[in-house]
N, C-alpha and C. Protein backbone atom coordinates (compact mmCIF):
# COMPACT_ATOMS: atom_id res chain seq x y z
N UNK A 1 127.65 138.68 70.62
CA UNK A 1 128.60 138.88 69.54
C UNK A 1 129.66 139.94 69.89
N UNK A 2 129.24 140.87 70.94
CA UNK A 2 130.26 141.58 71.25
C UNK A 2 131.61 141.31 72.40
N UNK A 3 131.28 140.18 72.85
CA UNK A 3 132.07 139.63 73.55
C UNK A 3 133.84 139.89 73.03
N UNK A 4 133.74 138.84 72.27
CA UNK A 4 135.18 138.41 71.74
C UNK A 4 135.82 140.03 71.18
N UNK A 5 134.91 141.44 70.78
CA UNK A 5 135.90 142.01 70.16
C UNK A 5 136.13 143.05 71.33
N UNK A 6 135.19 142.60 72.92
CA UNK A 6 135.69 143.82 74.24
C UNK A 6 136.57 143.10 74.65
N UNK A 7 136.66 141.63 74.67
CA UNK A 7 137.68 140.44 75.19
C UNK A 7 139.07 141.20 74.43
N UNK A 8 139.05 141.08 73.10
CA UNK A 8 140.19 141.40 72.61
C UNK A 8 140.59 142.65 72.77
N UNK A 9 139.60 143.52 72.75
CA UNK A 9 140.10 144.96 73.56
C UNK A 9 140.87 144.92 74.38
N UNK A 10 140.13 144.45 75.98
CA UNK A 10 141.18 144.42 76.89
C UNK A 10 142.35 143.31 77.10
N UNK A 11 142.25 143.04 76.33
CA UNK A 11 143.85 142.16 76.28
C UNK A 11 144.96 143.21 75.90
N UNK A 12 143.92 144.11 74.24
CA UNK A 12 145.66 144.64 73.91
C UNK A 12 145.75 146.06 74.22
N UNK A 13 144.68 146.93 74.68
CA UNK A 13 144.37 148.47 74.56
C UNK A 13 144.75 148.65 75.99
N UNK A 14 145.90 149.57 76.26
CA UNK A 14 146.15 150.38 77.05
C UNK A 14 145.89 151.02 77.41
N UNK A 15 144.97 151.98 76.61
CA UNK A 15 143.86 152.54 77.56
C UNK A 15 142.37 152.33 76.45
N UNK A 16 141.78 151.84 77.75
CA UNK A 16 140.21 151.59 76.45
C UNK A 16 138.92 152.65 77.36
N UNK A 17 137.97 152.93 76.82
CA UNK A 17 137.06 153.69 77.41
C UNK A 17 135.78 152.48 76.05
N UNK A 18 134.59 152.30 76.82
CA UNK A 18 133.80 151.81 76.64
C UNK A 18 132.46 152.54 77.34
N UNK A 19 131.71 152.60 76.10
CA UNK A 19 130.17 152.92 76.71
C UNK A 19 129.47 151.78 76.74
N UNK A 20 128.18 151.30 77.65
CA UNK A 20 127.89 149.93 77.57
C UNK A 20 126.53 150.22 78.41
N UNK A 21 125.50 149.54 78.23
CA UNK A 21 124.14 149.17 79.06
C UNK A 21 124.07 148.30 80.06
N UNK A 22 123.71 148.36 80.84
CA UNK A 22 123.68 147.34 82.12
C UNK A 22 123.43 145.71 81.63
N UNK A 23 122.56 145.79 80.46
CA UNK A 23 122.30 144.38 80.01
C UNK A 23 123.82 143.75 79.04
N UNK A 24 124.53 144.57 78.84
CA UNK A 24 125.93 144.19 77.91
C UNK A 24 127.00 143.35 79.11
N UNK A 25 126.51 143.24 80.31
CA UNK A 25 127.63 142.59 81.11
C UNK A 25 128.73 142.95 81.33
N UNK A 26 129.36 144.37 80.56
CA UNK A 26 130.57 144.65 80.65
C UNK A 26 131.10 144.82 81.62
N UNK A 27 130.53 145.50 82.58
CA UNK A 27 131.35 144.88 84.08
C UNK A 27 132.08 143.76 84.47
N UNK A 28 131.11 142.63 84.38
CA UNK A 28 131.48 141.63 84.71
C UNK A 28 132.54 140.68 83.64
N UNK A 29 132.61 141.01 82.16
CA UNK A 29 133.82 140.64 81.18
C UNK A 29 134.46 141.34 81.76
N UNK A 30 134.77 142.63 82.28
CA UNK A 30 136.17 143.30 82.46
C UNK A 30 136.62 143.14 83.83
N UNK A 31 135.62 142.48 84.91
CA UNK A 31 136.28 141.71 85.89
C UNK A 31 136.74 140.30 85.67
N UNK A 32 136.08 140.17 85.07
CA UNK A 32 136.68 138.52 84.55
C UNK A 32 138.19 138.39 84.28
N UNK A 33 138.16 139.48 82.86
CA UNK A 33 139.35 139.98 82.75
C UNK A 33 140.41 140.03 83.92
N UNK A 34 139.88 141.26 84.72
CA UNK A 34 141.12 141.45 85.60
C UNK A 34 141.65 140.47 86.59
N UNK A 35 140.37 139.99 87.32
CA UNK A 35 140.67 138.57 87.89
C UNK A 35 141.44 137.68 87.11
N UNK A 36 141.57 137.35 86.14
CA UNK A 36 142.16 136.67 85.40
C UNK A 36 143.54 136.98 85.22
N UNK A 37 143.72 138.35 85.09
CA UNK A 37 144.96 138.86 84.82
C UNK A 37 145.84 138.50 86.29
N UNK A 38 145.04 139.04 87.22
CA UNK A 38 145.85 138.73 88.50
C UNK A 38 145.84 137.48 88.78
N UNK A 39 144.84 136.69 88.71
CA UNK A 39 145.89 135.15 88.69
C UNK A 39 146.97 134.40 87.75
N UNK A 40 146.95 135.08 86.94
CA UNK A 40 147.70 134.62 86.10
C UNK A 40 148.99 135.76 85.62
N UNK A 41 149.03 136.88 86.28
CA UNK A 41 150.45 137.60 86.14
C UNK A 41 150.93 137.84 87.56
N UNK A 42 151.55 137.46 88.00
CA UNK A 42 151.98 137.63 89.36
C UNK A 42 152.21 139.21 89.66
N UNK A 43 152.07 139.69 90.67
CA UNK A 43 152.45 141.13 91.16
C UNK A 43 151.63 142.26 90.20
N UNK A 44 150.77 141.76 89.70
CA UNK A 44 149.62 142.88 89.73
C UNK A 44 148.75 143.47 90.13
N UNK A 45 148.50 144.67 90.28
CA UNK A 45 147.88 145.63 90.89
C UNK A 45 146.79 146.18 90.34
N UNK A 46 145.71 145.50 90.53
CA UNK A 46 144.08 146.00 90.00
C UNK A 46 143.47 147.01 91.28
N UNK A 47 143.09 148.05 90.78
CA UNK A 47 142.53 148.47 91.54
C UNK A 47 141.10 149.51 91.06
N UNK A 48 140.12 149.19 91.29
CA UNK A 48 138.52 149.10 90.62
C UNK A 48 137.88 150.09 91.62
N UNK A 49 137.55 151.25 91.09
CA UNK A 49 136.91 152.10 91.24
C UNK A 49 135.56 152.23 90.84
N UNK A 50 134.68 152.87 91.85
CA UNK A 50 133.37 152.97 91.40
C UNK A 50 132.34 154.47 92.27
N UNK A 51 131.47 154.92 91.98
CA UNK A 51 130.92 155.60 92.64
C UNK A 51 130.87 155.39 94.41
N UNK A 52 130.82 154.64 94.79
CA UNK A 52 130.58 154.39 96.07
C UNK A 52 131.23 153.20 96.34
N UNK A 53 132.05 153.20 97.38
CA UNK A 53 132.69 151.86 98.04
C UNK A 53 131.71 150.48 98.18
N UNK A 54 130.61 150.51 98.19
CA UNK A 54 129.91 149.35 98.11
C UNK A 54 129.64 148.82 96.80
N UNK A 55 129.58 149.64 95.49
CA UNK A 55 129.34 149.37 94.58
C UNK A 55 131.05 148.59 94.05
N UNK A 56 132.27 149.67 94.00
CA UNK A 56 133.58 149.00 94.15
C UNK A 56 133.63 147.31 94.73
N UNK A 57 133.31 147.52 96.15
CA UNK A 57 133.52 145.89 96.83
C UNK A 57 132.61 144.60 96.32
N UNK A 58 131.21 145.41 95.65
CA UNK A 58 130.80 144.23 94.75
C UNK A 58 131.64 143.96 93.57
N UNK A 59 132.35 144.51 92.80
CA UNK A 59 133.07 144.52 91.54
C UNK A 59 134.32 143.39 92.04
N UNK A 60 134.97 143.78 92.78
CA UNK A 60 136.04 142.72 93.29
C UNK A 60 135.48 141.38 93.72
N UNK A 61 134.07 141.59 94.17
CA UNK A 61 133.28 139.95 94.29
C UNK A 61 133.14 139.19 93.23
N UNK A 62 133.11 140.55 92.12
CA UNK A 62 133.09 139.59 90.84
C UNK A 62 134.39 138.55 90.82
N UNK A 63 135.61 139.09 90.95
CA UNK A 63 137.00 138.73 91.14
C UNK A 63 136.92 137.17 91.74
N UNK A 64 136.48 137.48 93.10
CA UNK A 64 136.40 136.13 94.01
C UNK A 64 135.68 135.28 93.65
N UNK A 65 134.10 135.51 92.87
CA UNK A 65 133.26 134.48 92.17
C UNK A 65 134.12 133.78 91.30
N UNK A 66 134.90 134.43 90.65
CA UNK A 66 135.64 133.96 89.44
C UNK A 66 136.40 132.92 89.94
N UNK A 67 137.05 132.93 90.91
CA UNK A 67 138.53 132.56 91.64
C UNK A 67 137.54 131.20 92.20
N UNK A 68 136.24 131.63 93.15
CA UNK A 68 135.51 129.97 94.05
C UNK A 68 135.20 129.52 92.92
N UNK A 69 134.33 129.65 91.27
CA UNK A 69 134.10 128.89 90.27
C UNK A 69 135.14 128.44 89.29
N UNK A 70 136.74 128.49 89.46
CA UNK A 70 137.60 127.89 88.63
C UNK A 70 137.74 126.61 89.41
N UNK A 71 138.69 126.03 88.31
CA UNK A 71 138.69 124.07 88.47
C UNK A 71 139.60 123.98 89.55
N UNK A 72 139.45 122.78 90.06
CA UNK A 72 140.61 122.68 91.72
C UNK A 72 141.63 123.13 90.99
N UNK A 73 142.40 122.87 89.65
CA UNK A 73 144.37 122.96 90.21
C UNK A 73 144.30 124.40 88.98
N UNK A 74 143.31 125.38 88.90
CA UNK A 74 143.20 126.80 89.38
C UNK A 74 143.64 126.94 90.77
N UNK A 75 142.80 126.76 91.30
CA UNK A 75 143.15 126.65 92.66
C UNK A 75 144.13 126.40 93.28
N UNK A 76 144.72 125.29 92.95
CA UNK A 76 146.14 124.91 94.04
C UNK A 76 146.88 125.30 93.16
N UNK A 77 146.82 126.17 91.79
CA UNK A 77 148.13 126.89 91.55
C UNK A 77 148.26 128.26 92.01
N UNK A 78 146.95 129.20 91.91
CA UNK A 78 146.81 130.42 92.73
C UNK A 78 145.72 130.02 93.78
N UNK A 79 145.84 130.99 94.48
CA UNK A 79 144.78 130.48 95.49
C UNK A 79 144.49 131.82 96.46
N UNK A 80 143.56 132.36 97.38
CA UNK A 80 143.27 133.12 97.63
C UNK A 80 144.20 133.36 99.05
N UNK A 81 144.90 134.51 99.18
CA UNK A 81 146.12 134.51 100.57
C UNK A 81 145.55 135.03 101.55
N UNK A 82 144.78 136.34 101.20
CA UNK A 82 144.16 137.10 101.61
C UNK A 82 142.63 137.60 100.99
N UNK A 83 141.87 137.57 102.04
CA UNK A 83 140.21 137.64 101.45
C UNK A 83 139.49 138.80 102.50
N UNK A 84 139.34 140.31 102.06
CA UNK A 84 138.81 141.28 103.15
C UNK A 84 137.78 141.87 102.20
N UNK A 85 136.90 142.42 102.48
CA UNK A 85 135.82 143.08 102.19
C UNK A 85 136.36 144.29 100.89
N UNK A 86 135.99 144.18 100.26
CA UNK A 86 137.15 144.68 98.89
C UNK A 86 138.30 144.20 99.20
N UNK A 87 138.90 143.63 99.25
CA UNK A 87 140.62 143.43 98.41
C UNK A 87 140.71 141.91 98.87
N UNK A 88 141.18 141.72 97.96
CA UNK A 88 141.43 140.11 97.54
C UNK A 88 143.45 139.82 97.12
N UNK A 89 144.04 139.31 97.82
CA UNK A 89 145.31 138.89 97.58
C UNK A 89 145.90 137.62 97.57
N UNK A 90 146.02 137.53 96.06
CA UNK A 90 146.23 136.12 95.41
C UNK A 90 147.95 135.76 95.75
N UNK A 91 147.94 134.51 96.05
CA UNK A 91 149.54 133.77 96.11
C UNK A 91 150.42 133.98 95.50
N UNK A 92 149.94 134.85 94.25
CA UNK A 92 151.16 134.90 93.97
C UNK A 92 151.42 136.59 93.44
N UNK A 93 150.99 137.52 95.10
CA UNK A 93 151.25 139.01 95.28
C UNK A 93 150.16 139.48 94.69
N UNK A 94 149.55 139.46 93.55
CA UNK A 94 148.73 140.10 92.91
C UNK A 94 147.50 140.12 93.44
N UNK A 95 147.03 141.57 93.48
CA UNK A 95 145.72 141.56 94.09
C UNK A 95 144.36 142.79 93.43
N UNK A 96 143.31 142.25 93.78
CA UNK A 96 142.29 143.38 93.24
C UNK A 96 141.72 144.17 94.60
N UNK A 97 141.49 145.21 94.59
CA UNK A 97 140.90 146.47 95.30
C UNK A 97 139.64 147.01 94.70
N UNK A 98 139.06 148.10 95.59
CA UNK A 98 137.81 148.10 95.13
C UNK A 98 137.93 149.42 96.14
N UNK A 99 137.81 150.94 95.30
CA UNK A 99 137.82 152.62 96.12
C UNK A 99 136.73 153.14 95.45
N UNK A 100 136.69 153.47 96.74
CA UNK A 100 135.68 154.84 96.29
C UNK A 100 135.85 155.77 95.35
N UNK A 101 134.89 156.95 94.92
CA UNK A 101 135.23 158.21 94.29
C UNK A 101 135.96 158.72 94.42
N UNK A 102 137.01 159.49 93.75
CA UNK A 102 137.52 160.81 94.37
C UNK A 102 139.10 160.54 93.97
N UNK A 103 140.16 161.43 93.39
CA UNK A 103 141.49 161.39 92.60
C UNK A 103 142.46 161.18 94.12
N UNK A 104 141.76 161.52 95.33
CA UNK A 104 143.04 161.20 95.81
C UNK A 104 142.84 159.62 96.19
N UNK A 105 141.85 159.41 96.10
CA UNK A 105 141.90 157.27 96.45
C UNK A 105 142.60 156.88 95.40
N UNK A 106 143.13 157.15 94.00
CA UNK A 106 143.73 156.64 93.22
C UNK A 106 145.24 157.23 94.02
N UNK A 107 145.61 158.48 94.06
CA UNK A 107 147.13 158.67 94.51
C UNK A 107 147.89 157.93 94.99
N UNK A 108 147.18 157.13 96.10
CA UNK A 108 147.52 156.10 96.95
C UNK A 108 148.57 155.09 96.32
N UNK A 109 148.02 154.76 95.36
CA UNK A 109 148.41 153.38 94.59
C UNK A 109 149.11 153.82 93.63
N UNK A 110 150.18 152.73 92.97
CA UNK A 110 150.81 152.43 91.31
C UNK A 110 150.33 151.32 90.61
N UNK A 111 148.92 151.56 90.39
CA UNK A 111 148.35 149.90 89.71
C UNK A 111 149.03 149.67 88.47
N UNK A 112 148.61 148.19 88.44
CA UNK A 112 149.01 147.84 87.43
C UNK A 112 147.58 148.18 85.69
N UNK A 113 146.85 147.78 86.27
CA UNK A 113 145.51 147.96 86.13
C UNK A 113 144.29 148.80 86.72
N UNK A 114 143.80 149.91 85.90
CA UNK A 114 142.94 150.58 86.52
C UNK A 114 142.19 150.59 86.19
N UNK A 115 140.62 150.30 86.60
CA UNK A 115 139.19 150.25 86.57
C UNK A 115 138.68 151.10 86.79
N UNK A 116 137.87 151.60 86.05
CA UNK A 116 136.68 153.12 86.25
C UNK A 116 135.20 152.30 86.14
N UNK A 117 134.23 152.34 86.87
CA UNK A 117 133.04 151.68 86.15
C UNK A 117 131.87 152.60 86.19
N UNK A 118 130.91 152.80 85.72
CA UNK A 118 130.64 154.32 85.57
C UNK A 118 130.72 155.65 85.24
N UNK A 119 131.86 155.08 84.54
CA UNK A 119 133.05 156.87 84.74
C UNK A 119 132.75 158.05 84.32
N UNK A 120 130.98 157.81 83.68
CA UNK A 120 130.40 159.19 83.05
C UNK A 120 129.85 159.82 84.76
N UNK A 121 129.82 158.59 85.76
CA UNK A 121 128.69 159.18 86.87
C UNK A 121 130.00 159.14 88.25
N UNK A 122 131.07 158.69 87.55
CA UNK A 122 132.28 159.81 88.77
C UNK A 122 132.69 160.68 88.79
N UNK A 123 132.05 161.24 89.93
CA UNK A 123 132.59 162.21 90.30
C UNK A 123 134.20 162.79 90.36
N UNK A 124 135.07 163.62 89.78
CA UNK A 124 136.26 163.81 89.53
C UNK A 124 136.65 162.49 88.39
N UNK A 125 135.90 162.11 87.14
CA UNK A 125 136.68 161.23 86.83
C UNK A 125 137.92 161.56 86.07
N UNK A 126 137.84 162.59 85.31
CA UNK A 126 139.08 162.86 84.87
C UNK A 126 140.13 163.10 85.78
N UNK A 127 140.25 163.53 86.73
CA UNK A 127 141.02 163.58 87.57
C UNK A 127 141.49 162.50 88.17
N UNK A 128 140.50 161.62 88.29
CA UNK A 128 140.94 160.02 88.71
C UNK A 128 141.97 159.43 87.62
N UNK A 129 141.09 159.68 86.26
CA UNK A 129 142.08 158.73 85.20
C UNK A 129 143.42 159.75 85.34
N UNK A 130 143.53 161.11 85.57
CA UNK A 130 145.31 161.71 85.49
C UNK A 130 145.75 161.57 86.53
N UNK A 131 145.33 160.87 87.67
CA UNK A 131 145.89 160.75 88.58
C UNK A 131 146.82 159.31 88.36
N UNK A 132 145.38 158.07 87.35
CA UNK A 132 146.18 156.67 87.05
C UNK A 132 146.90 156.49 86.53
N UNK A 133 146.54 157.21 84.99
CA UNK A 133 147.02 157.06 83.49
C UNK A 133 148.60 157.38 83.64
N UNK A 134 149.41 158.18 84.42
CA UNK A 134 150.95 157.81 84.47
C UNK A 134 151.75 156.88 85.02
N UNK A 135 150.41 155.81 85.89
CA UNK A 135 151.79 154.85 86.48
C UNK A 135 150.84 153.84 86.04
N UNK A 136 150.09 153.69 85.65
CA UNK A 136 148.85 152.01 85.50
C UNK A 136 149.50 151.91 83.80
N UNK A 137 149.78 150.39 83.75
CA UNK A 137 150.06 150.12 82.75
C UNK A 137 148.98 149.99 81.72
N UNK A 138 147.42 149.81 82.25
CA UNK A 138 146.25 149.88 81.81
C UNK A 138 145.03 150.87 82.33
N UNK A 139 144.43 151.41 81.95
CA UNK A 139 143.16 152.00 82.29
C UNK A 139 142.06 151.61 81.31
N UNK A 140 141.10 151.01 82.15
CA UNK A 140 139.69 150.78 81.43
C UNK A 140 138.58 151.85 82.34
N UNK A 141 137.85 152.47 81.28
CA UNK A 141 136.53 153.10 81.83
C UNK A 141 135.34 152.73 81.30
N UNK A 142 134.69 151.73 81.97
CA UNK A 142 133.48 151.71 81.16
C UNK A 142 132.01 152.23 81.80
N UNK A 143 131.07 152.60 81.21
CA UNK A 143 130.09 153.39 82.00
C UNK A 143 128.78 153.42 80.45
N UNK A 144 127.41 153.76 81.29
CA UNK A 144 126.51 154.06 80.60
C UNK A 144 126.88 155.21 79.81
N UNK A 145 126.11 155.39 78.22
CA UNK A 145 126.61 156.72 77.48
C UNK A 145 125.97 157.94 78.62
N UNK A 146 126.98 159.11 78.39
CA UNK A 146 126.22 160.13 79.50
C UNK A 146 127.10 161.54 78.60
N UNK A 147 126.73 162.96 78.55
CA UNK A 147 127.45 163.55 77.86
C UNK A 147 128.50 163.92 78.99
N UNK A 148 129.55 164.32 78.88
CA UNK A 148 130.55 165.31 79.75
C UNK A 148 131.90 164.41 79.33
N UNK A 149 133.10 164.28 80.66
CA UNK A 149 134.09 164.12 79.41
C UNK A 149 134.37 162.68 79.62
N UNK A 150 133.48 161.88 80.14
CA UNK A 150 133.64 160.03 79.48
C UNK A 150 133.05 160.24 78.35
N UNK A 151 132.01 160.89 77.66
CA UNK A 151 131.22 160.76 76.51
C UNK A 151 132.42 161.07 75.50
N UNK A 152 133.37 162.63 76.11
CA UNK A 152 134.19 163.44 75.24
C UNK A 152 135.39 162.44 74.66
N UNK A 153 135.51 161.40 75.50
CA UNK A 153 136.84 160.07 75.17
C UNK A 153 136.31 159.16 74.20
N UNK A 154 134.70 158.81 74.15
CA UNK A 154 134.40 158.07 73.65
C UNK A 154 134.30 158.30 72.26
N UNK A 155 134.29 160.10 71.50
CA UNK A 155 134.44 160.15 70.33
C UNK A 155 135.43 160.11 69.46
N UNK A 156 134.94 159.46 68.30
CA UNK A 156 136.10 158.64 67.41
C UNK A 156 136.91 159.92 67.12
């Protein structure tokens, strides 16, 4: 039941912060999401952060699962250009990434979209999100409840 009102979240919230349990799937709705977004908005810039670069490069697999399980003319309208171990670059420019911890792996980039997953258990996350939050047209953080300052965003 909670689907449709995190669905509608990230469609319209510019910046959303979400607490969530491993059994709520929210990971995988808010890759869905972004995968989605990048096939379907050209020249966007997802870029999905997580505690550890392996945990990141599974998150963008979510991306590519999404992309090998859509219908063929999914396919032959976007299609995969580029396929590397985190980062995925769709036909039409837009692509998802997948960094490690730490505010200066965000510097790098001007996403369009920014992913936190965990963000009570990153390390520097506030610093990550002020590093995003002035050029990402979106920031999502979602993570188990934990106190410090993902908990401090999450109060009403």
């Amino acid at each position: 039941s909670y689907f449709c009102p995190v669905m509608d979240a990230l469609l319209t919230e510019e910046r959303l912060f979400i607490p969530k349990t491993r059994e709520m799937l929210t990971s995988w709705e808010a890759m869905g999401y972004v995968g989605h977004r990048c096939m379907w908005q050209a020249g966007t810039q997802a870029i999905v952060q997580a505690d550890k670069e392996q945990k990141a490069w599974g998150l963008v697999d979510y991306a590519r699962i999404l992309w090998r399980n859509s219908d063929d003319w999914v396919k032959k309208r976007v299609w995969i250009a580029e396929d590397a171990k985190g980062h995925i670059r769709f036909s039409n420019g837009s692509e998802v990434m997948g960094v490690p911890s730490g505010a200066d792996q965000i510097r790098y980039y001007h996403p369009t979209v920014y992913l936190m997953d965990e963000a009570a258990k990153l390390p520097e996350a506030e610093e990550c999100y002020n590093a995003a939050s002035p050029v990402a047209q979106q920031v999502i953080a979602l993570s188990s409840a934990a106190p410090g300052w993902f908990g401090d965003q999450c109060q009403p």
